[in-house]
Structure formats: C-alpha cells, structure tokens
C-alpha atoms as a PDB file:
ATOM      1  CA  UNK A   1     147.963 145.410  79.517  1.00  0.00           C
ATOM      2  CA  UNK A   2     146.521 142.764  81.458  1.00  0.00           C
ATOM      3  CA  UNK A   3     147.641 142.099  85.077  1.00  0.00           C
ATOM      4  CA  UNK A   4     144.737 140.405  86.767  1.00  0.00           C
ATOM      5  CA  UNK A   5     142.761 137.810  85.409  1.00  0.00           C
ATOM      6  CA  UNK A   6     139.711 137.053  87.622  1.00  0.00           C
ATOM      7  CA  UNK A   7     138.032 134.047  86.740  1.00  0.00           C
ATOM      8  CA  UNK A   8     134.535 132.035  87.573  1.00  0.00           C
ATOM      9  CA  UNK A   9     134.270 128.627  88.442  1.00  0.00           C
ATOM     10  CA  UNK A  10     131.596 126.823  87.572  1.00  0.00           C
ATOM     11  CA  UNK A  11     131.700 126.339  83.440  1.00  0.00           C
ATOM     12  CA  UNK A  12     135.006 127.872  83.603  1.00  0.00           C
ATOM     13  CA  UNK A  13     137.074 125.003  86.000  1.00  0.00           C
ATOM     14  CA  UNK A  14     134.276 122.705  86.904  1.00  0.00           C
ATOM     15  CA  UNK A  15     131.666 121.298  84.335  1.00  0.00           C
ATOM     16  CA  UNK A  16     128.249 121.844  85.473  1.00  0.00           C
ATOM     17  CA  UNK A  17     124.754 120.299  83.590  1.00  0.00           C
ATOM     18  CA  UNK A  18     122.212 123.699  85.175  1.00  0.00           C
ATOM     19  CA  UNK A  19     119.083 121.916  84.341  1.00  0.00           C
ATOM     20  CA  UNK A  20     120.228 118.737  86.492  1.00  0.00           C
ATOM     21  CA  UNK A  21     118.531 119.935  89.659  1.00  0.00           C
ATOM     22  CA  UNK A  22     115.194 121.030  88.044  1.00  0.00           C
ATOM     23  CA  UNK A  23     115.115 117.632  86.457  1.00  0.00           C
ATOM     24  CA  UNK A  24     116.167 116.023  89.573  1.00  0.00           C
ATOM     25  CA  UNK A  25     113.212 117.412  91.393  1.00  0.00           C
ATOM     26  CA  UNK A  26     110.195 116.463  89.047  1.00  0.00           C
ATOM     27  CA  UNK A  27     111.090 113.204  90.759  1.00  0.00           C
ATOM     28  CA  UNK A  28     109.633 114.740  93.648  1.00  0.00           C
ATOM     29  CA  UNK A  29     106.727 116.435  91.822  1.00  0.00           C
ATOM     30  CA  UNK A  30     108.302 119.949  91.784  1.00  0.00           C
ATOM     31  CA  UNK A  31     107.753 121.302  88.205  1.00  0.00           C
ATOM     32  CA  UNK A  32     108.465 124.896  89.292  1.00  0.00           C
ATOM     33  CA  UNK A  33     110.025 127.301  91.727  1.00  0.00           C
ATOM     34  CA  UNK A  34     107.824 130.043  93.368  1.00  0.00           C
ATOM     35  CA  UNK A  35     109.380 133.452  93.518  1.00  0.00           C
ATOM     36  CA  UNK A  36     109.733 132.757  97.101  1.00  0.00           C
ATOM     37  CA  UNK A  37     112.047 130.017  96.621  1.00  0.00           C
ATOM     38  CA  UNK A  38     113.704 132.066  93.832  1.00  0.00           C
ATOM     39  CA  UNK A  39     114.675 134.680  95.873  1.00  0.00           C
ATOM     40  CA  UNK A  40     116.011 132.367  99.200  1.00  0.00           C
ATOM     41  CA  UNK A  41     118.289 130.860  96.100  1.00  0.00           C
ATOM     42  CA  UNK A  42     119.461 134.471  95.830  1.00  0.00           C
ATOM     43  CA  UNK A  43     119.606 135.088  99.375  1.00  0.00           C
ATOM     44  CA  UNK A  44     121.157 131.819 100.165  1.00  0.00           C
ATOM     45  CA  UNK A  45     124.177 132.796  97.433  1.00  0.00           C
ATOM     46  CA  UNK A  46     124.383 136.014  99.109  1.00  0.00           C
ATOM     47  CA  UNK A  47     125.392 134.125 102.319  1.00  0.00           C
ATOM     48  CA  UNK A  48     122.268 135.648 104.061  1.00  0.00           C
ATOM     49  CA  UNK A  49     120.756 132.735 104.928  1.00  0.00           C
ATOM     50  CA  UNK A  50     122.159 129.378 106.655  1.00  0.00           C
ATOM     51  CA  UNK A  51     122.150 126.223 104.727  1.00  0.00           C
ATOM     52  CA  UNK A  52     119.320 124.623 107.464  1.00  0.00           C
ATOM     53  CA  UNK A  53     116.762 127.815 106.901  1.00  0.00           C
ATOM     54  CA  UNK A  54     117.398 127.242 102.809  1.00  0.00           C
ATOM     55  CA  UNK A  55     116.525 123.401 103.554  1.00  0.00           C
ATOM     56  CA  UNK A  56     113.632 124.346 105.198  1.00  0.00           C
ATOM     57  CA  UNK A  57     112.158 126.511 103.106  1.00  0.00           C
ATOM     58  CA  UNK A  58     112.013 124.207 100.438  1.00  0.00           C
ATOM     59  CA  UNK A  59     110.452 121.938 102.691  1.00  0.00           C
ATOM     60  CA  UNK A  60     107.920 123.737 103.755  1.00  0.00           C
ATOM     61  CA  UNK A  61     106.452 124.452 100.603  1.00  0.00           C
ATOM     62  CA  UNK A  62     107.071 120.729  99.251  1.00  0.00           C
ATOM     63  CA  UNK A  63     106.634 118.765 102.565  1.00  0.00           C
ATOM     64  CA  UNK A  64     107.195 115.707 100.704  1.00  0.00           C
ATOM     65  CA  UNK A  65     111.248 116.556 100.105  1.00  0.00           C
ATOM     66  CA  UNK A  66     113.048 115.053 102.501  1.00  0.00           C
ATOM     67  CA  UNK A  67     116.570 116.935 103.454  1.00  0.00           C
ATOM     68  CA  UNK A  68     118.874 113.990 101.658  1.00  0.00           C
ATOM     69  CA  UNK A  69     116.833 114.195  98.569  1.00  0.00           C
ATOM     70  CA  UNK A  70     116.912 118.116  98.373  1.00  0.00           C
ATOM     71  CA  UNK A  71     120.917 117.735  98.947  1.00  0.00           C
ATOM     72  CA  UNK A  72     121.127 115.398  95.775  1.00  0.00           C
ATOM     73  CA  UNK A  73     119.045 117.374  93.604  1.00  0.00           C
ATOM     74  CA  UNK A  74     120.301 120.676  94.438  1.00  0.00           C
ATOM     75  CA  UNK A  75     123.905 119.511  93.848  1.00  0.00           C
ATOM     76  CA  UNK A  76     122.973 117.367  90.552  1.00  0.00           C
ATOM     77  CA  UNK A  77     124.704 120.293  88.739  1.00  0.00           C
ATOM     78  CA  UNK A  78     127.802 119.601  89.746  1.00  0.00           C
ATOM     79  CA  UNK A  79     129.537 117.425  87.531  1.00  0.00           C
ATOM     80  CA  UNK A  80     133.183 117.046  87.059  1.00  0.00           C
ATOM     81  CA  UNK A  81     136.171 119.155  87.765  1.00  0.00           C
ATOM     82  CA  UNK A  82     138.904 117.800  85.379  1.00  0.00           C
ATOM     83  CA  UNK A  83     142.709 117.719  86.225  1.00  0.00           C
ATOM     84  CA  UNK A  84     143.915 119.352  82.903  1.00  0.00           C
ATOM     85  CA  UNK A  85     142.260 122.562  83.974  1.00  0.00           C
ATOM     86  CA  UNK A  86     143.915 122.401  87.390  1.00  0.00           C
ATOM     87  CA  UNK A  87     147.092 121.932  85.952  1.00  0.00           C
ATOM     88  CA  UNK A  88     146.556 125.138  83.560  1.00  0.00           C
ATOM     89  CA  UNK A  89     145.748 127.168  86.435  1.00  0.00           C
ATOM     90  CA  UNK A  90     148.752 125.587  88.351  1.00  0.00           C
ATOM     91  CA  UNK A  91     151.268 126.637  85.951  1.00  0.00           C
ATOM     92  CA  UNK A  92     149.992 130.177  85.458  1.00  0.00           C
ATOM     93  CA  UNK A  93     150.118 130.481  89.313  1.00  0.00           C
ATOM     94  CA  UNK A  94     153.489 129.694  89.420  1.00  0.00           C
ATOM     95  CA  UNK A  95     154.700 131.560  86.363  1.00  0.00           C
ATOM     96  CA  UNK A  96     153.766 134.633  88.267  1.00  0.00           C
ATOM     97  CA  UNK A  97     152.876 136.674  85.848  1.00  0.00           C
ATOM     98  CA  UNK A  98     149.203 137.728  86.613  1.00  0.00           C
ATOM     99  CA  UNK A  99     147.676 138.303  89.921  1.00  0.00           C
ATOM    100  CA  UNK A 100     144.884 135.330  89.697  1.00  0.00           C
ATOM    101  CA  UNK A 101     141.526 135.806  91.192  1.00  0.00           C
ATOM    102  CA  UNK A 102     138.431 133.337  91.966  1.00  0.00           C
ATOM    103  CA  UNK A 103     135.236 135.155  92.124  1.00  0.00           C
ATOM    104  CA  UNK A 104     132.310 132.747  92.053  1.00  0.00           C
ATOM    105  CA  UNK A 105     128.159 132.650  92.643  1.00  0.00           C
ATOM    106  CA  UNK A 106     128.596 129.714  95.142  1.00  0.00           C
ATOM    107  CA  UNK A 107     126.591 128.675  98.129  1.00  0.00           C
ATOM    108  CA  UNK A 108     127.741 126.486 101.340  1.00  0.00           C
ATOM    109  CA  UNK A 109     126.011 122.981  99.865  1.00  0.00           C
ATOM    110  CA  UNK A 110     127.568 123.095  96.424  1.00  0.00           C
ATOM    111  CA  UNK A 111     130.880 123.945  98.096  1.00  0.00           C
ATOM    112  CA  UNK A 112     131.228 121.802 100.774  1.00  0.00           C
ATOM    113  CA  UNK A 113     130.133 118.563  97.747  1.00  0.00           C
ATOM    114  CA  UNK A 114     133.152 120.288  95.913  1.00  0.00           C
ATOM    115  CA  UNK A 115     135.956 119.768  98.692  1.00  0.00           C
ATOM    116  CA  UNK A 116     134.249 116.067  98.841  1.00  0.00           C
ATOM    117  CA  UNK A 117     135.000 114.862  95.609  1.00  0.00           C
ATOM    118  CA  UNK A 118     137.189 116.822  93.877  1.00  0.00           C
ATOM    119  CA  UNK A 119     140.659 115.584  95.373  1.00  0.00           C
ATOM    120  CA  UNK A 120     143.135 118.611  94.466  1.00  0.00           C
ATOM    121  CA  UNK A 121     140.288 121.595  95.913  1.00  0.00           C
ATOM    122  CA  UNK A 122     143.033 122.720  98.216  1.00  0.00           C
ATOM    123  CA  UNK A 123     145.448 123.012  95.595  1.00  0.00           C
ATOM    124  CA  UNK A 124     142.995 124.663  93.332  1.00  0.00           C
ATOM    125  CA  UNK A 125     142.183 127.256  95.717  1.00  0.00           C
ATOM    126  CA  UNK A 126     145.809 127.711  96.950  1.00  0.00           C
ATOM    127  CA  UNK A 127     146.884 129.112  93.239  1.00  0.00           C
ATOM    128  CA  UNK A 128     144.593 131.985  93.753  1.00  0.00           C
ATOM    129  CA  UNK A 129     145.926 135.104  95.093  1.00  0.00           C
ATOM    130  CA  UNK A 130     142.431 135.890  96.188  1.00  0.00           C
ATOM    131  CA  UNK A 131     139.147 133.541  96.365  1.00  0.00           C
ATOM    132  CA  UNK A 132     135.853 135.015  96.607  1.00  0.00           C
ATOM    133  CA  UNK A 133     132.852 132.608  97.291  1.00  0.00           C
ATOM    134  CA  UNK A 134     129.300 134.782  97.371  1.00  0.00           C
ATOM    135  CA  UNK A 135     128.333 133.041 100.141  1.00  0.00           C
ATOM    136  CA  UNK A 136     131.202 134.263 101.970  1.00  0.00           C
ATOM    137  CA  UNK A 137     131.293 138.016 100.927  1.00  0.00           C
ATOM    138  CA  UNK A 138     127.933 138.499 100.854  1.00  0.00           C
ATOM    139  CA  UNK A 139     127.534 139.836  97.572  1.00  0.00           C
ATOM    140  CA  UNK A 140     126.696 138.097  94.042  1.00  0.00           C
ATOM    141  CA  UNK A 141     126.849 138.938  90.217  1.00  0.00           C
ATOM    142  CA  UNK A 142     126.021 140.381  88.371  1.00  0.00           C
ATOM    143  CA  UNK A 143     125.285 143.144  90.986  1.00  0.00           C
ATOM    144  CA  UNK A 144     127.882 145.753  90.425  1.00  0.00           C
ATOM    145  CA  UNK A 145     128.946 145.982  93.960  1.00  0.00           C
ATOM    146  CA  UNK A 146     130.635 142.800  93.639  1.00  0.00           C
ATOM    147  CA  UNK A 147     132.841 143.698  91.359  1.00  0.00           C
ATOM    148  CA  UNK A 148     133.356 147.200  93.182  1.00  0.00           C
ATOM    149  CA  UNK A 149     134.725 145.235  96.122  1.00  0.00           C
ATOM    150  CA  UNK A 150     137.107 143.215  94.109  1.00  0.00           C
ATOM    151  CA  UNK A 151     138.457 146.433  92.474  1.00  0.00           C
ATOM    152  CA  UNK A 152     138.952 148.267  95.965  1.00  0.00           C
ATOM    153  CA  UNK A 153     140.141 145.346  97.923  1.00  0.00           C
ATOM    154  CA  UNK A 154     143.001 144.679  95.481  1.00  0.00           C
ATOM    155  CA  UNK A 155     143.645 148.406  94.287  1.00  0.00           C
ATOM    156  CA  UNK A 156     142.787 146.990  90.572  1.00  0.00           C
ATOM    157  CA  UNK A 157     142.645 149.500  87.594  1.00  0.00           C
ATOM    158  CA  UNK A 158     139.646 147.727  86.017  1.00  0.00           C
ATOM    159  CA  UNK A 159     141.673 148.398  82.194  1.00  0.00           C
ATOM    160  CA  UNK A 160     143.950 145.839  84.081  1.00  0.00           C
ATOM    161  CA  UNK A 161     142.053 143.397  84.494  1.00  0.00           C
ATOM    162  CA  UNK A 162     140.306 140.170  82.605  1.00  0.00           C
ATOM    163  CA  UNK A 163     137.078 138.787  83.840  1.00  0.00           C
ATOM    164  CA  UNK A 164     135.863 135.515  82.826  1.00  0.00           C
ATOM    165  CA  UNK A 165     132.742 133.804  83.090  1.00  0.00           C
ATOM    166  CA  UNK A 166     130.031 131.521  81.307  1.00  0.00           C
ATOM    167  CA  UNK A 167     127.033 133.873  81.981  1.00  0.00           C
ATOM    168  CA  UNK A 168     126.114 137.053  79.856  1.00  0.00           C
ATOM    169  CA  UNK A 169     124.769 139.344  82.739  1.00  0.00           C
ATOM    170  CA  UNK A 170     127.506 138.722  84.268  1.00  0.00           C
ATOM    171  CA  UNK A 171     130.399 139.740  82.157  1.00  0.00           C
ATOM    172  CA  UNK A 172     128.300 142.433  81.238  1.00  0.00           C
ATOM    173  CA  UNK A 173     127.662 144.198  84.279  1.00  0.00           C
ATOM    174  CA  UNK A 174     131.575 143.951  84.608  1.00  0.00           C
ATOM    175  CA  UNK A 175     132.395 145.035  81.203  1.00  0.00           C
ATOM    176  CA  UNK A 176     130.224 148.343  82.322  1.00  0.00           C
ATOM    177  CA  UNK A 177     132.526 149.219  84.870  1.00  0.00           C
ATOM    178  CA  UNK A 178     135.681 149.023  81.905  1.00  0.00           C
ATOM    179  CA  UNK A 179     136.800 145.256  83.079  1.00  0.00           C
ATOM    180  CA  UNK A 180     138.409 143.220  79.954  1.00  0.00           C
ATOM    181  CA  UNK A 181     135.916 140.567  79.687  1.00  0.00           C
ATOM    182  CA  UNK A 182     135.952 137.042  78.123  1.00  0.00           C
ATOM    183  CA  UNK A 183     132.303 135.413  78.063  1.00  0.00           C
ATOM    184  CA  UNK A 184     132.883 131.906  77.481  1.00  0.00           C
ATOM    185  CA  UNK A 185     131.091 129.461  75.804  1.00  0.00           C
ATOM    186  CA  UNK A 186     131.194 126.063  77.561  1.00  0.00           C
ATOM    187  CA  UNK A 187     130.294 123.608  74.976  1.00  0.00           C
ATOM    188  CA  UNK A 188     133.082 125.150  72.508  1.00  0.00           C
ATOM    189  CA  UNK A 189     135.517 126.834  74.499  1.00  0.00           C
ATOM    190  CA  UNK A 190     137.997 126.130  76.878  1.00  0.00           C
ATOM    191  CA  UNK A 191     139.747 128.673  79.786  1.00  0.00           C
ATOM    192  CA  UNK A 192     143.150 126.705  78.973  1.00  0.00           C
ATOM    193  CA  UNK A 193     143.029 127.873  75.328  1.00  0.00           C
ATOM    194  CA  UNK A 194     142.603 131.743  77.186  1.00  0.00           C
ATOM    195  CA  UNK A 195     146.342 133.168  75.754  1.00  0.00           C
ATOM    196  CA  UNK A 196     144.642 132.117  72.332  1.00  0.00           C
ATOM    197  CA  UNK A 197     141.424 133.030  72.655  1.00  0.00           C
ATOM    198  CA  UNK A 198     142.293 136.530  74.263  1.00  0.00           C
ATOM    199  CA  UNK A 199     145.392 137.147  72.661  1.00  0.00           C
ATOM    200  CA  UNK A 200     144.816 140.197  71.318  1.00  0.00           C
ATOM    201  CA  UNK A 201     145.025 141.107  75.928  1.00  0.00           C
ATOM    202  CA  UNK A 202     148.160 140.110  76.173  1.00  0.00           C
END
C-alpha cells in the first residue's frame, strides 16, 4: 500500500523542451559541451559549486558568452508550469491521504527563473510535506544516495512509497532499492491521470 508518493518536477509539473539550451547556444557558436563543462553541470546540480563559478566556467572556455546570454540559454528549457497540475497536487495535499514529496535535479538559475514567472511557486511548494532541490542537499539522481537520504530522513519503507519521474536512470536506480516507480512519458502521459495510470498502487 502506497503512503508516499515522491514526485519530480520538471516533465512531471513543469513542461520543459531539454534540447532548448543546446539550440540556444549554437547562436553563440557552441556546438558541444566538453567533459569539463559536463561535469561543472553535475557539480553545479550537486550544489557544489556557486552559480558565479558555473558562469564562469562557461565563459572561460567560450569567451564570447556574455553572462545575460548564458542565463537565457541555460534556462530556454524551462517552459510552462500549467495551473491544472497545481490544482491536482493542491487537492491531493489537502485530502491528506499520502505524505507528498518533491525531489528534483535542480540548480540555483533554473530555480530562481521558476519563482519569477510561475505565480503560485509558493503554493506549489507549500503542498509538499518535504521539498528536495539537488542543489540544496547536495546530492542528485540517479545516484542511490539520494534516494537513501529521502528514505532515512522520513523513516519511509521504500514498498511504501511511489516515485515518479520522466527519466529512465532515474526511476531505475530507485526501483533497485524496492521504491514503486512510475516512469512517465511526457508527450502521452499526464501525473494528474496518476490514480489511473497506477491504479493497480492504490
């Protein structure tokens, strides 16, 4: 039986277009990311490095990016957050059925667009018994010790609980410590329809 649901964001609540910020910085004539960069994007969503040294490493292997510009592409993959999904997550907070969890691979820039422009963010994150930004806990999926910490910090019996998110790897890693998973599929599935989709949890 299913008493914790513990859900991503991005692709789960807000819609996000992942190619936007690769295609955002050919405009700059950046084709490709070195492994350098590749692994600051990790570090950076581990919280492990501030948002001014992740600037400036991109600009100091493309000199040409200026700070604004970097900003705009790296948050062209954040599109829309729309209401009806709020308002889902609204009622099932205060139905009080399921504790409700947020655990999310986010980073300081994309957040701090987020509370910008989408209105209701403090509502949002107030029907969450828990939120869990990488940045902020220093960890990131689909490392196992993420989930680990979620399980300890809230006393979960993973058997209990229903994880879902939009990327593979990472409801896999979590389905290999025995976490209820739902891996959805963006461009056909919705997290409202989850009591259908998943009813066989509940």
């Amino acid at each position: 039986m299913i008493k914790t649901i513990i859900f991503d964001f991005g692709d789960v609540f807000i819609n996000l277009d992942k190619p936007a910020t690769m295609r955002e910085m050919e405009k700059y004539e950046i084709e490709s990311l070195s492994e350098d960069l590749l692994n600051i994007n990790q570090q950076y969503e581990k919280g492990l490095v501030s948002s001014e040294e992740f600037v400036k490493s991109y600009q100091t292997e493309h000199s040409q990016l200026q700070e604004e510009h970097f900003k705009n592409s790296w948050n062209a993959i954040l599109i829309d957050f729309p209401e009806y999904r709020h308002q889902f997550l609204k009622k099932l907070s205060q139905e009080k059925n399921y504790q409700l969890i947020l655990l999310s691979n986010t980073n300081e820039i994309h957040i701090d667009w987020v509370k910008e422009n989408v209105s209701f963010f403090e509502d949002f994150k107030a029907c969450f018994d828990a939120f869990y930004l990488s940045y902020e806990i220093n960890f990131r999926k689909p490392d196992a010790e993420i989930y680990e910490f979620v399980l300890k910090e809230h006393d979960l019996k993973p058997e209990e609980c229903l994880f879902i998110d939009d990327t593979r790897e990472n409801t896999d890693a979590a389905e290999n410590l025995g976490i209820h998973t739902w891996n959805i599929e963006p461009t056909r599935e919705d997290v409202i329809d989850l009591f259908t989709a998943k009813k066989e949890l509940f």
